[in-house]
C-alpha atoms as a PDB file:
ATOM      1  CA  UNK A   1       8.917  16.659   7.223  1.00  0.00           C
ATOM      2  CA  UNK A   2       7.846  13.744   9.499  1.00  0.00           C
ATOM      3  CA  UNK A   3       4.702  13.183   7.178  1.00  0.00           C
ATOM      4  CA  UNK A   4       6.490  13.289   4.443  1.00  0.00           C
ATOM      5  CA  UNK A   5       8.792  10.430   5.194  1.00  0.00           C
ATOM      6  CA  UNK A   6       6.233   7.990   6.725  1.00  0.00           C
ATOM      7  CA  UNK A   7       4.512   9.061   2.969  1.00  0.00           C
ATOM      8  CA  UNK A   8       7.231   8.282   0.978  1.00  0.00           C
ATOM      9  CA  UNK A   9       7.933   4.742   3.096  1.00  0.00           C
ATOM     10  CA  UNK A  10       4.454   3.831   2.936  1.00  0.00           C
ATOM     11  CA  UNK A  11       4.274   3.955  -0.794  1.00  0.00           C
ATOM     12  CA  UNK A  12       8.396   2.669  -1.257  1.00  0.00           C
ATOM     13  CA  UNK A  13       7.283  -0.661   0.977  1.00  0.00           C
ATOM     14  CA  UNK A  14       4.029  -0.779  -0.653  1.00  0.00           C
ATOM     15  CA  UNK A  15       5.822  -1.110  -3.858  1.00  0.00           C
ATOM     16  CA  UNK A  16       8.220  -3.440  -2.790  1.00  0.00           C
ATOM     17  CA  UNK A  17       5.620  -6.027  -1.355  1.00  0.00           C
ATOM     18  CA  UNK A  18       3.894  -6.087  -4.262  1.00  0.00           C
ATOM     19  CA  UNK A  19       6.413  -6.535  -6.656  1.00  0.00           C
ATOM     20  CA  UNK A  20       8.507  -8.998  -4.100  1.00  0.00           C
ATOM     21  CA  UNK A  21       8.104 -12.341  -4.765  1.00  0.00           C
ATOM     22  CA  UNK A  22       7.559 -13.064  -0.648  1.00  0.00           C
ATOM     23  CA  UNK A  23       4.192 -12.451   0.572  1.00  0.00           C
ATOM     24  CA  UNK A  24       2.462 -13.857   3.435  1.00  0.00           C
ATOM     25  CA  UNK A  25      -0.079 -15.815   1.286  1.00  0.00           C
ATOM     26  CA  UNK A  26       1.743 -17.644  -1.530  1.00  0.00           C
ATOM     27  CA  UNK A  27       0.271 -16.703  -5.096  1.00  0.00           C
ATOM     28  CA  UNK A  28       0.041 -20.387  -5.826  1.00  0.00           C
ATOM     29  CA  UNK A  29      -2.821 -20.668  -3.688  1.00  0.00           C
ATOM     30  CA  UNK A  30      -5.246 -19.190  -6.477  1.00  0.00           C
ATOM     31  CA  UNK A  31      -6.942 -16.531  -6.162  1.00  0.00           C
ATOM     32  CA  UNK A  32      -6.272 -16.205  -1.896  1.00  0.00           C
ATOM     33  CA  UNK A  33      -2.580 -15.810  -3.291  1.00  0.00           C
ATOM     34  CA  UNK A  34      -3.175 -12.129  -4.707  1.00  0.00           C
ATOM     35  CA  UNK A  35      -5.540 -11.089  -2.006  1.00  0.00           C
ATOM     36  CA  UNK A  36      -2.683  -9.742   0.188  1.00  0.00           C
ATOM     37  CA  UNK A  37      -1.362  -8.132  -2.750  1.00  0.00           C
ATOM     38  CA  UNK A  38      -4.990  -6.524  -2.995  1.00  0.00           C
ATOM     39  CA  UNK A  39      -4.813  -5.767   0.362  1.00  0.00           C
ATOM     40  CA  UNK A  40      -1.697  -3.332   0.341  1.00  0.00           C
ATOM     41  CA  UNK A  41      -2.383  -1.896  -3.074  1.00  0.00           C
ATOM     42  CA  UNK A  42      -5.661  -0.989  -1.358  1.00  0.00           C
ATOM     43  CA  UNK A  43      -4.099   0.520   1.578  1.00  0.00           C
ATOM     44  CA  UNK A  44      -1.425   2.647  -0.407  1.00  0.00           C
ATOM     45  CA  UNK A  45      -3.700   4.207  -3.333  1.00  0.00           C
ATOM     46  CA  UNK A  46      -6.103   6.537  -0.992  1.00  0.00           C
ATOM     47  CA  UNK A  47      -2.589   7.853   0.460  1.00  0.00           C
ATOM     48  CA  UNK A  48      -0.992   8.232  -3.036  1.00  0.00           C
ATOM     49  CA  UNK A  49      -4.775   9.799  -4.264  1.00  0.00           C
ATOM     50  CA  UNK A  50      -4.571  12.096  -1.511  1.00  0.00           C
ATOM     51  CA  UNK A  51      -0.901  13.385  -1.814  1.00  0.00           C
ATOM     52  CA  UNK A  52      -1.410  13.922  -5.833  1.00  0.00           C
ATOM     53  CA  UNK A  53      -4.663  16.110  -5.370  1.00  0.00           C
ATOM     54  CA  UNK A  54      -3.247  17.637  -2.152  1.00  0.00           C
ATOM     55  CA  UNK A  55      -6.413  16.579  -0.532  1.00  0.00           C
ATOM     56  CA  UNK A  56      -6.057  15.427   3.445  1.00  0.00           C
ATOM     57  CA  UNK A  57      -7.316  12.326   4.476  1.00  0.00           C
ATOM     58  CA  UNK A  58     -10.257  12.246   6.883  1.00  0.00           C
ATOM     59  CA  UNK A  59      -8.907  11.738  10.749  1.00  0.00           C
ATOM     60  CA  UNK A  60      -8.838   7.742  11.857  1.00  0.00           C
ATOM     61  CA  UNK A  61     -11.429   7.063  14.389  1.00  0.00           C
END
């Protein structure tokens, strides 16, 4: 149950960074602006990969 909550926040904020207007790098500042975007999306697709082919992620080192 535990892992499936800190799944379904990780994805929810994920989501909402992305989409939310705030980020830590402004998008004005071309193209550094969506790197941070890049950045989560990158973090949050291995975890939603892994959940939709029931696949487990390998242990962090």
């Amino acid at each position: 149950m535990k892992k499936t909550l800190h799944f379904i926040a990780a994805i929810i904020i994920g989501f909402l960074y992305f989409v939310s207007p705030l980020d830590i790098v402004p998008d004005a500042l071309l193209p550094f602006g969506y790197l941070d975007d890049g950045i989560v999306i990158f973090l949050v697709l291995p975890l939603l990969y892994a959940r939709l082919t029931r696949k487990k992620l390998p242990p962090a080192k």
